[in-house]
C-alpha atoms as a PDB file:
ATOM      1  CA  UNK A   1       0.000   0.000   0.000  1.00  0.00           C
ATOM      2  CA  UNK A   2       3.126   2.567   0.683  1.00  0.00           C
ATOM      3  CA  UNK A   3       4.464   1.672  -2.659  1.00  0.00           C
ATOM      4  CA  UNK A   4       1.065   2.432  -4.492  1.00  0.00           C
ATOM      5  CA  UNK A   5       1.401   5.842  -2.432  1.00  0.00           C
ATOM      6  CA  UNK A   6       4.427   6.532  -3.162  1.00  0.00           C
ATOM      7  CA  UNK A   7       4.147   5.670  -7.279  1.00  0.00           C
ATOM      8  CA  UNK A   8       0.944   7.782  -7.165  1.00  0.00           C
ATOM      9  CA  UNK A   9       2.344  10.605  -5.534  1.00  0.00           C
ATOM     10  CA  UNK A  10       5.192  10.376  -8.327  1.00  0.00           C
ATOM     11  CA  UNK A  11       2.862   9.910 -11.149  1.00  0.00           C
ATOM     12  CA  UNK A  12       1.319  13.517  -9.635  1.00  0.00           C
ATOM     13  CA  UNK A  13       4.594  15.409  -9.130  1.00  0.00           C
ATOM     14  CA  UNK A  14       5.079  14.176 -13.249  1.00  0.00           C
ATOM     15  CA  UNK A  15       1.995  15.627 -14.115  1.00  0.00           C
ATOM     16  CA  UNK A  16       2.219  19.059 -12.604  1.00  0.00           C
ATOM     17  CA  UNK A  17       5.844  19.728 -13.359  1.00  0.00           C
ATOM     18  CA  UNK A  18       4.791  18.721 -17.057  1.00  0.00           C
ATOM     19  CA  UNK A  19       1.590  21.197 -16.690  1.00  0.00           C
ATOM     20  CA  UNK A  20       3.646  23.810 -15.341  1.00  0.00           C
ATOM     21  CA  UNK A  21       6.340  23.341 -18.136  1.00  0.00           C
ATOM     22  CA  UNK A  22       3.685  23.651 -20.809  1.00  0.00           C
ATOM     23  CA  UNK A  23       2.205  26.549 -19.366  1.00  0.00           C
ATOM     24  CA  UNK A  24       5.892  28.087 -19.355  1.00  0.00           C
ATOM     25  CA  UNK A  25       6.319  27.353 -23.197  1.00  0.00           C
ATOM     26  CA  UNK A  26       2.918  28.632 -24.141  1.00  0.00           C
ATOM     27  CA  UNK A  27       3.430  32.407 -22.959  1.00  0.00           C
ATOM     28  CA  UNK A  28       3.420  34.713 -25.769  1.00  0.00           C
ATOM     29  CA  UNK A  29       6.813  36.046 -26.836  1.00  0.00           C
ATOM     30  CA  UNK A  30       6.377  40.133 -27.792  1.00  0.00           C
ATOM     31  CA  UNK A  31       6.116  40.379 -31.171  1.00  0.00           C
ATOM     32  CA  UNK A  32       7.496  43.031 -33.445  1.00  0.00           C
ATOM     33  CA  UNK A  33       5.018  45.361 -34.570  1.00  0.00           C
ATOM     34  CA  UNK A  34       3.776  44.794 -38.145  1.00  0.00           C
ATOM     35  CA  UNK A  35       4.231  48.435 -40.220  1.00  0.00           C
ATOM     36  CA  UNK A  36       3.103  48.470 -43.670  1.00  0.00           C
ATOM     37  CA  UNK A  37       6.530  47.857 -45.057  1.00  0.00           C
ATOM     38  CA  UNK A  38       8.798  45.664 -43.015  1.00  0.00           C
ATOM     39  CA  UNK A  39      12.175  46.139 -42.802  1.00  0.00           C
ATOM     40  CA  UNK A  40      14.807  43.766 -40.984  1.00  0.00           C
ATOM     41  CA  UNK A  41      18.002  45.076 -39.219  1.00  0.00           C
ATOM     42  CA  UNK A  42      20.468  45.415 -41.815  1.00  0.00           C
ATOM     43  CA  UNK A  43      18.331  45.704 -44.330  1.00  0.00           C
ATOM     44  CA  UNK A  44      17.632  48.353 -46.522  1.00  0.00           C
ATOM     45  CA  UNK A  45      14.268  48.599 -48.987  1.00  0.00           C
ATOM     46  CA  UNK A  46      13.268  50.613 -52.009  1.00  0.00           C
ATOM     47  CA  UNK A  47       9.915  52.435 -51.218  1.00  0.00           C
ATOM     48  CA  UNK A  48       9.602  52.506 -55.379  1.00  0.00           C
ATOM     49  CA  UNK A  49       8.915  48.668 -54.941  1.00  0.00           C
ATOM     50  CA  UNK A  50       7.305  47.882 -51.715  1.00  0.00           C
ATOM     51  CA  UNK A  51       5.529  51.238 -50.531  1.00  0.00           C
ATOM     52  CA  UNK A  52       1.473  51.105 -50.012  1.00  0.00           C
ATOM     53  CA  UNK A  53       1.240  54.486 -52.301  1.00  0.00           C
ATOM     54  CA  UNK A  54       1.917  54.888 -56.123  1.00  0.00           C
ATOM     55  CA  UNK A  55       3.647  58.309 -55.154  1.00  0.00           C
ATOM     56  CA  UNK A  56       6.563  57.635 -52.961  1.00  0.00           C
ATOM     57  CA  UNK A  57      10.389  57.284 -53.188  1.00  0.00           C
ATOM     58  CA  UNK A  58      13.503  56.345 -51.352  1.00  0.00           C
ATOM     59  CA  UNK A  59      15.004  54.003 -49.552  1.00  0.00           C
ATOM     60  CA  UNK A  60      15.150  52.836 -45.971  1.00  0.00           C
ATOM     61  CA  UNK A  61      17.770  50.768 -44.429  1.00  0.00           C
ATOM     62  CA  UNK A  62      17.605  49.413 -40.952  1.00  0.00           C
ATOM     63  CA  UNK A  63      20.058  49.197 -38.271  1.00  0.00           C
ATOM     64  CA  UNK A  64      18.703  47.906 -34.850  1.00  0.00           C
ATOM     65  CA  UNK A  65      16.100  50.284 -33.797  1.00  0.00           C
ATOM     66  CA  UNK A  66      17.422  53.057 -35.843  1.00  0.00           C
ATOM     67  CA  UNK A  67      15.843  53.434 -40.051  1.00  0.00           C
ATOM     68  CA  UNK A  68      17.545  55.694 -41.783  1.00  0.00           C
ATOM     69  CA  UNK A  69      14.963  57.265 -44.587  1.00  0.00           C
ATOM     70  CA  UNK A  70      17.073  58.643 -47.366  1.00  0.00           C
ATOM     71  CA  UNK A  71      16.019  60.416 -50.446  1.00  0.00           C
ATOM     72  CA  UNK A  72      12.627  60.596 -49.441  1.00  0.00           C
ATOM     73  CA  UNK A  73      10.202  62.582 -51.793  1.00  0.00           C
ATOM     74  CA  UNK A  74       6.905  62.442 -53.166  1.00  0.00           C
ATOM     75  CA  UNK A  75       5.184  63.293 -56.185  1.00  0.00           C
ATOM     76  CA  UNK A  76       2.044  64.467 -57.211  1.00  0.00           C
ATOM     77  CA  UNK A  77      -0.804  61.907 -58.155  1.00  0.00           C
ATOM     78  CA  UNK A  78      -2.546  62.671 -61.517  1.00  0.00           C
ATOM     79  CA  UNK A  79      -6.532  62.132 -63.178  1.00  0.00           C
ATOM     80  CA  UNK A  80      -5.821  58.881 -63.715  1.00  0.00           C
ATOM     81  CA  UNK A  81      -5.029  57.602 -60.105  1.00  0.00           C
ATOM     82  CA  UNK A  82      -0.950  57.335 -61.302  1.00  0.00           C
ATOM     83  CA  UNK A  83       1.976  59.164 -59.954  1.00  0.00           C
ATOM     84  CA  UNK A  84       3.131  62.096 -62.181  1.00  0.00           C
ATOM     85  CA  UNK A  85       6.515  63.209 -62.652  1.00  0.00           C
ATOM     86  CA  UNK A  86       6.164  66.395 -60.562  1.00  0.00           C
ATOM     87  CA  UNK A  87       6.941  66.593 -57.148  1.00  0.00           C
ATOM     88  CA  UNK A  88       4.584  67.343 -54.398  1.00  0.00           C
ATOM     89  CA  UNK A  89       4.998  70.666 -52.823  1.00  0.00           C
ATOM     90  CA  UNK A  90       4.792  68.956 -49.403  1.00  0.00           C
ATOM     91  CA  UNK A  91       5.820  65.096 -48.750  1.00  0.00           C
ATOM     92  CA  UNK A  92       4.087  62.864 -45.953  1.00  0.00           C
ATOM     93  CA  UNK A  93       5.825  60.009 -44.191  1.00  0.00           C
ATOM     94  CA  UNK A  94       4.547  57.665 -40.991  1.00  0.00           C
ATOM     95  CA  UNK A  95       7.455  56.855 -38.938  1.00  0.00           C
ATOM     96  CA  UNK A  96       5.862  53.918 -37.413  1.00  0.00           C
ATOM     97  CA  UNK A  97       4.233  52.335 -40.469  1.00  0.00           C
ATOM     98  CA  UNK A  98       8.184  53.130 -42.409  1.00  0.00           C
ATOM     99  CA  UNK A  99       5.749  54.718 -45.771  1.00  0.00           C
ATOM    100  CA  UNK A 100       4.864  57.377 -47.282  1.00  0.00           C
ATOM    101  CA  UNK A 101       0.992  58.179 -46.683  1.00  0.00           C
ATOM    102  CA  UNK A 102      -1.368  61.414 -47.442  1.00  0.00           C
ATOM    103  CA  UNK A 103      -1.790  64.468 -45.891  1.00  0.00           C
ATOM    104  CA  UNK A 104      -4.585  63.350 -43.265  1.00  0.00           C
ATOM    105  CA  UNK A 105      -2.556  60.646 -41.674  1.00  0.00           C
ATOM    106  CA  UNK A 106       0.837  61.710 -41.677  1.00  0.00           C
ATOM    107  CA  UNK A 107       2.474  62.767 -38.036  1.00  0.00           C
ATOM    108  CA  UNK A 108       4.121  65.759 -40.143  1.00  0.00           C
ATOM    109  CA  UNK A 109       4.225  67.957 -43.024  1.00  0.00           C
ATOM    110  CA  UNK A 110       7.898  67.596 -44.677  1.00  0.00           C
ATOM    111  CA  UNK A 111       8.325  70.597 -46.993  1.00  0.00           C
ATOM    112  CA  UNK A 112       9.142  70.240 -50.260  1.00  0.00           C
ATOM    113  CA  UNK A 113       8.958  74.397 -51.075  1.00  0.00           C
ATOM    114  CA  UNK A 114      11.260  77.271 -49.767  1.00  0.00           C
ATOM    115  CA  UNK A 115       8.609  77.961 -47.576  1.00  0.00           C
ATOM    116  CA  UNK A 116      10.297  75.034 -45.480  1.00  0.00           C
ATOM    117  CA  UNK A 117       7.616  75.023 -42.303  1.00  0.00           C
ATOM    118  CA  UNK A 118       7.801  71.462 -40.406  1.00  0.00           C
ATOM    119  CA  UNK A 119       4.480  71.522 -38.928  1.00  0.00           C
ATOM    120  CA  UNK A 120       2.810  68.646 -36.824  1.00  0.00           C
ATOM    121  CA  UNK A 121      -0.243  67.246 -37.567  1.00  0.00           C
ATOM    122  CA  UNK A 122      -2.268  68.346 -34.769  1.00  0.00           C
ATOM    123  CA  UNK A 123      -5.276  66.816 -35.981  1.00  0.00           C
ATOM    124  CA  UNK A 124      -4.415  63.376 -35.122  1.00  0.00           C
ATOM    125  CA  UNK A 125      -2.763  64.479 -31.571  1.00  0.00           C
ATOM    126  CA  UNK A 126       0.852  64.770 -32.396  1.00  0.00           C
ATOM    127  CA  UNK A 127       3.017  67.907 -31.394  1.00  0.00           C
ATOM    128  CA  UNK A 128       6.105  68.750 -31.890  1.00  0.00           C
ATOM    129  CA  UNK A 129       9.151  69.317 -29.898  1.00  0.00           C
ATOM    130  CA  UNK A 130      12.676  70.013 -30.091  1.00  0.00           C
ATOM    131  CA  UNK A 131      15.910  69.814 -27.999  1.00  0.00           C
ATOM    132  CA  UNK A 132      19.387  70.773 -29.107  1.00  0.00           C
ATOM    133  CA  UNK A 133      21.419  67.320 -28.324  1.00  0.00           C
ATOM    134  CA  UNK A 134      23.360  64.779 -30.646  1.00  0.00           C
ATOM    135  CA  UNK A 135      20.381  62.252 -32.070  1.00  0.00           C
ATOM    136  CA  UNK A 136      22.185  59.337 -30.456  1.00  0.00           C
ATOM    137  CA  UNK A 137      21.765  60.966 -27.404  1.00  0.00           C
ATOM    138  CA  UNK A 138      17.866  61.836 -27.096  1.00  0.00           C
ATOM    139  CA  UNK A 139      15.882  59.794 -24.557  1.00  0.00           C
ATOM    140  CA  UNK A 140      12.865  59.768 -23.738  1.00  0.00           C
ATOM    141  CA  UNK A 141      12.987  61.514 -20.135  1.00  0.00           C
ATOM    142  CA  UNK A 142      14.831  64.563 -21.693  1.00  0.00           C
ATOM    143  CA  UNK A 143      13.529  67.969 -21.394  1.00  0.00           C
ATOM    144  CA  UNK A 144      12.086  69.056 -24.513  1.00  0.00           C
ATOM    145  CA  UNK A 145      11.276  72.622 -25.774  1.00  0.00           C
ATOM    146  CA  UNK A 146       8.082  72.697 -27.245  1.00  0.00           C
ATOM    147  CA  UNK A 147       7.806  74.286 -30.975  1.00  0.00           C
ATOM    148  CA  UNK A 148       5.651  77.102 -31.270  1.00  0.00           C
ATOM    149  CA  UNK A 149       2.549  76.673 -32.859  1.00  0.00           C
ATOM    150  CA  UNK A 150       3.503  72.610 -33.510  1.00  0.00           C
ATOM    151  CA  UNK A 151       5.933  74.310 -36.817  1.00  0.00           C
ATOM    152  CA  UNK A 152       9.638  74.985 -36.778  1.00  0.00           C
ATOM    153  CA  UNK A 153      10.353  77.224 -39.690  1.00  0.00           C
ATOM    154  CA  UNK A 154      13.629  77.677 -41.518  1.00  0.00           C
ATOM    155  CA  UNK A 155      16.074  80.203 -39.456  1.00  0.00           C
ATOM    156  CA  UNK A 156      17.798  82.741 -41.410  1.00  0.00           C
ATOM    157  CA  UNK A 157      20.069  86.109 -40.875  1.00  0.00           C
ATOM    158  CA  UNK A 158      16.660  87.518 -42.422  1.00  0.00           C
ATOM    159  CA  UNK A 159      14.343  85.826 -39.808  1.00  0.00           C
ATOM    160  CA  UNK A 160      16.441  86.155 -36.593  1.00  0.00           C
ATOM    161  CA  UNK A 161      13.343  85.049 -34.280  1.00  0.00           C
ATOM    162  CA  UNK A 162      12.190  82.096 -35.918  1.00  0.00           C
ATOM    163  CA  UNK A 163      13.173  78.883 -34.439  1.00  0.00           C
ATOM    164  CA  UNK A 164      13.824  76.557 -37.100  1.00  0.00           C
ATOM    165  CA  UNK A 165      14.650  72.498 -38.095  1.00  0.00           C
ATOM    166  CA  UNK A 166      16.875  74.413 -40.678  1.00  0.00           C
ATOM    167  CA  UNK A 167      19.121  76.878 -41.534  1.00  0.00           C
ATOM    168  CA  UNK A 168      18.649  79.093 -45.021  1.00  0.00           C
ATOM    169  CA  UNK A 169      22.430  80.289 -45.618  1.00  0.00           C
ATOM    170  CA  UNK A 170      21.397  83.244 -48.108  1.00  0.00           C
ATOM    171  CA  UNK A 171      23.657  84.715 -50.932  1.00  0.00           C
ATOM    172  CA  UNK A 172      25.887  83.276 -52.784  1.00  0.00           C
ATOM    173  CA  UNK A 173      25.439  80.031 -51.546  1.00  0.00           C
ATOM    174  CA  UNK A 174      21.553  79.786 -51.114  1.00  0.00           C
ATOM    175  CA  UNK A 175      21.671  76.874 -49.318  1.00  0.00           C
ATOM    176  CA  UNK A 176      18.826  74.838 -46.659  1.00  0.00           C
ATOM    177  CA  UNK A 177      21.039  73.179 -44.394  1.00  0.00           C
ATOM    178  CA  UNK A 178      19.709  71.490 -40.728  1.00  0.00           C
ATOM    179  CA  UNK A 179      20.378  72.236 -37.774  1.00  0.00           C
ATOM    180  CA  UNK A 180      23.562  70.920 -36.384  1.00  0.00           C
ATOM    181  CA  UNK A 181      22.679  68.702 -33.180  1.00  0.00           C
ATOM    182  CA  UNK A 182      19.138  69.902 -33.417  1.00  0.00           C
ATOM    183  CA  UNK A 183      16.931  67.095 -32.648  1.00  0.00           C
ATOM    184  CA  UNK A 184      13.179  67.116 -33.450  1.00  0.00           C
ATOM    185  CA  UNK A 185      10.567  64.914 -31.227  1.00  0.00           C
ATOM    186  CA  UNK A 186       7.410  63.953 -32.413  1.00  0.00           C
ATOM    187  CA  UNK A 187       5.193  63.724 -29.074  1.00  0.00           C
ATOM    188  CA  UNK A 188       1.808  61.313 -29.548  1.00  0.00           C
ATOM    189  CA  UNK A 189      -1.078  62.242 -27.404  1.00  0.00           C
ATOM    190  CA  UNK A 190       1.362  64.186 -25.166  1.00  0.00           C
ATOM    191  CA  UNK A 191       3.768  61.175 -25.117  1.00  0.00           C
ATOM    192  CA  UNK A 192       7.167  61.105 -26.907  1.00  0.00           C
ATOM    193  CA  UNK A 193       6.429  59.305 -29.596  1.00  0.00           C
ATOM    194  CA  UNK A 194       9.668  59.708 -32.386  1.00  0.00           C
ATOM    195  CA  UNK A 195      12.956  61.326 -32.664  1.00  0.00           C
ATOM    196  CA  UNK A 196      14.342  62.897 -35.801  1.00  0.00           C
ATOM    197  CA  UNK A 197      17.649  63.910 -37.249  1.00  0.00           C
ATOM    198  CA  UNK A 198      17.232  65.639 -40.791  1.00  0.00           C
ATOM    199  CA  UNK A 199      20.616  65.113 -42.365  1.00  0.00           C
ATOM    200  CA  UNK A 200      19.922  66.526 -45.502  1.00  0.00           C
ATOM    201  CA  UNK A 201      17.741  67.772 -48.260  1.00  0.00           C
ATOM    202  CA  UNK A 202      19.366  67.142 -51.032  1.00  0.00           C
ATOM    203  CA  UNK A 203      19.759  64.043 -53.573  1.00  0.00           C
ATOM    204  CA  UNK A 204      22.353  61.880 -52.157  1.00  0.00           C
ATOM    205  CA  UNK A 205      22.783  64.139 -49.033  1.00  0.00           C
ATOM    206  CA  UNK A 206      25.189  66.693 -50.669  1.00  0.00           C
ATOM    207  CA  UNK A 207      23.986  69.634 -53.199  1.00  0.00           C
ATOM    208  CA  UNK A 208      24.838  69.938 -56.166  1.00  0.00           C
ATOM    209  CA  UNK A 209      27.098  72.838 -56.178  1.00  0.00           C
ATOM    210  CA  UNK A 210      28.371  74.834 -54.168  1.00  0.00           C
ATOM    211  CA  UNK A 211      26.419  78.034 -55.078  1.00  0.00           C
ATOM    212  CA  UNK A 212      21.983  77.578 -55.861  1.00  0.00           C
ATOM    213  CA  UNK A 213      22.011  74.072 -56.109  1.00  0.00           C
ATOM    214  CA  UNK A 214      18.781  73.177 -57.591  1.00  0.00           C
ATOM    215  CA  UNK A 215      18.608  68.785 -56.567  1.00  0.00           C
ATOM    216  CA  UNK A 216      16.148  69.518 -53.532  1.00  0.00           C
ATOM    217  CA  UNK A 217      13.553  68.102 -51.799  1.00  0.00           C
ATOM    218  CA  UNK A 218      15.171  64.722 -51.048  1.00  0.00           C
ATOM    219  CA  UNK A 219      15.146  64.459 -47.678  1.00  0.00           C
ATOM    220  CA  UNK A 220      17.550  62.368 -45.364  1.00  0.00           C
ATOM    221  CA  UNK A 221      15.906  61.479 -42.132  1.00  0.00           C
ATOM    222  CA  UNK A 222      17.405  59.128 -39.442  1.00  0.00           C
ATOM    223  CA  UNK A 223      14.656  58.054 -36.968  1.00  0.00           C
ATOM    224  CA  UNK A 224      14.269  55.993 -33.438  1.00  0.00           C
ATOM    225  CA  UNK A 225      10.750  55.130 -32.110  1.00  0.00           C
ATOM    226  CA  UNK A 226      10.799  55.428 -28.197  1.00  0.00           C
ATOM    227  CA  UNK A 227      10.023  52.364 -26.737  1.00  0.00           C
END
């Protein structure tokens, strides 16, 4: 009768370590979140072939939590429902689906005029911030400066007061260049939501020449989700 106990009581102690172990292996493992275009660390993708709109292009290349968006632009969308060949006179990118989108759901307004205003879409609760610190450097518990009015402007020698993502260098050179160390925060129903660095507007991150170049809007746009 003690055996039968004891072989019982074994046959139990089997059963709920097994039971526990199961329960172990079924808890869900976080999964990464699924944006419309998908990119894997080290990777980088052509928005020409994989992005949910007829209108955008660029690449984006991947490496760990940090995409880096480079010339970025958008073009116009004609009668027929196709992309023209004209560019858009203001370019619209979701940082957390990694493609281009329209006007009503895109956390910002890039700029693809001289007018140059970076303006938050408001609408869908984002606001924008700014703090002057190195990108790689920005967390999440800094203390950011809010922009006024949700726009930072382009800052010139003829705008002294303006706060800008930019810098307009005037004549001869009549050049947009960013903000060195200026890092822009996209807050998402009052959370921090998205930091940018704008690197560049100009095809392959360099103009043209040295005086007017003309190869602009193609923006370069390193960005980190907070997390």
């Amino acid at each position: 009768m003690n055996k039968l106990f004891k072989i019982a009581a074994l046959a139990c102690a089997l059963t709920v370590g097994f039971t526990a172990c199961d329960k172990h292996a079924e808890t869900p493992l976080e999964q990464e979140y699924q944006a419309k275009v998908m990119v894997k660390d080290g990777e980088t993708k052509d928005l020409a072939n994989v992005s949910t709109t007829v209108n955008t292009k660029g690449t984006i290349r991947r490496s760990g939590d940090v995409y880096a968006l480079r010339n970025f632009r958008q073009f116009t969308i004609g009668e027929n429902g196709s992309a023209t060949e004209t560019a858009a006179t203001n370019f619209y990118f979701d940082f957390k689906e990694n493609d281009g989108v329209n006007a009503a759901n895109s956390p910002l307004i890039l700029p693809a005029t001289t007018a140059a205003k970076l303006i938050a879409n408001a609408d869908k609760g984002y606001t924008l911030y700014y703090i002057d610190k190195a990108f790689e450097e920005v967390s999440a518990n800094d203390n950011y400066l809010p922009a006024a009015e949700n726009t930072l402007g382009l800052q010139s020698a003829y705008a002294p007061n303006v706060i800008g993502w930019a810098s307009y260098t005037g004549g001869p050179k009549h050049q947009v260049i960013p903000v060195e160390n200026r890092t822009i925060v996209i807050f998402k129903d009052g959370k921090a939501f998205f930091k940018l660095r704008v690197n560049s507007v100009y095809s392959n991150g360099e103009p043209e020449k040295e005086e007017a170049p003309t190869n602009y809007f193609y923006y370069s746009i390193d960005y980190q989700e907070f997390k």
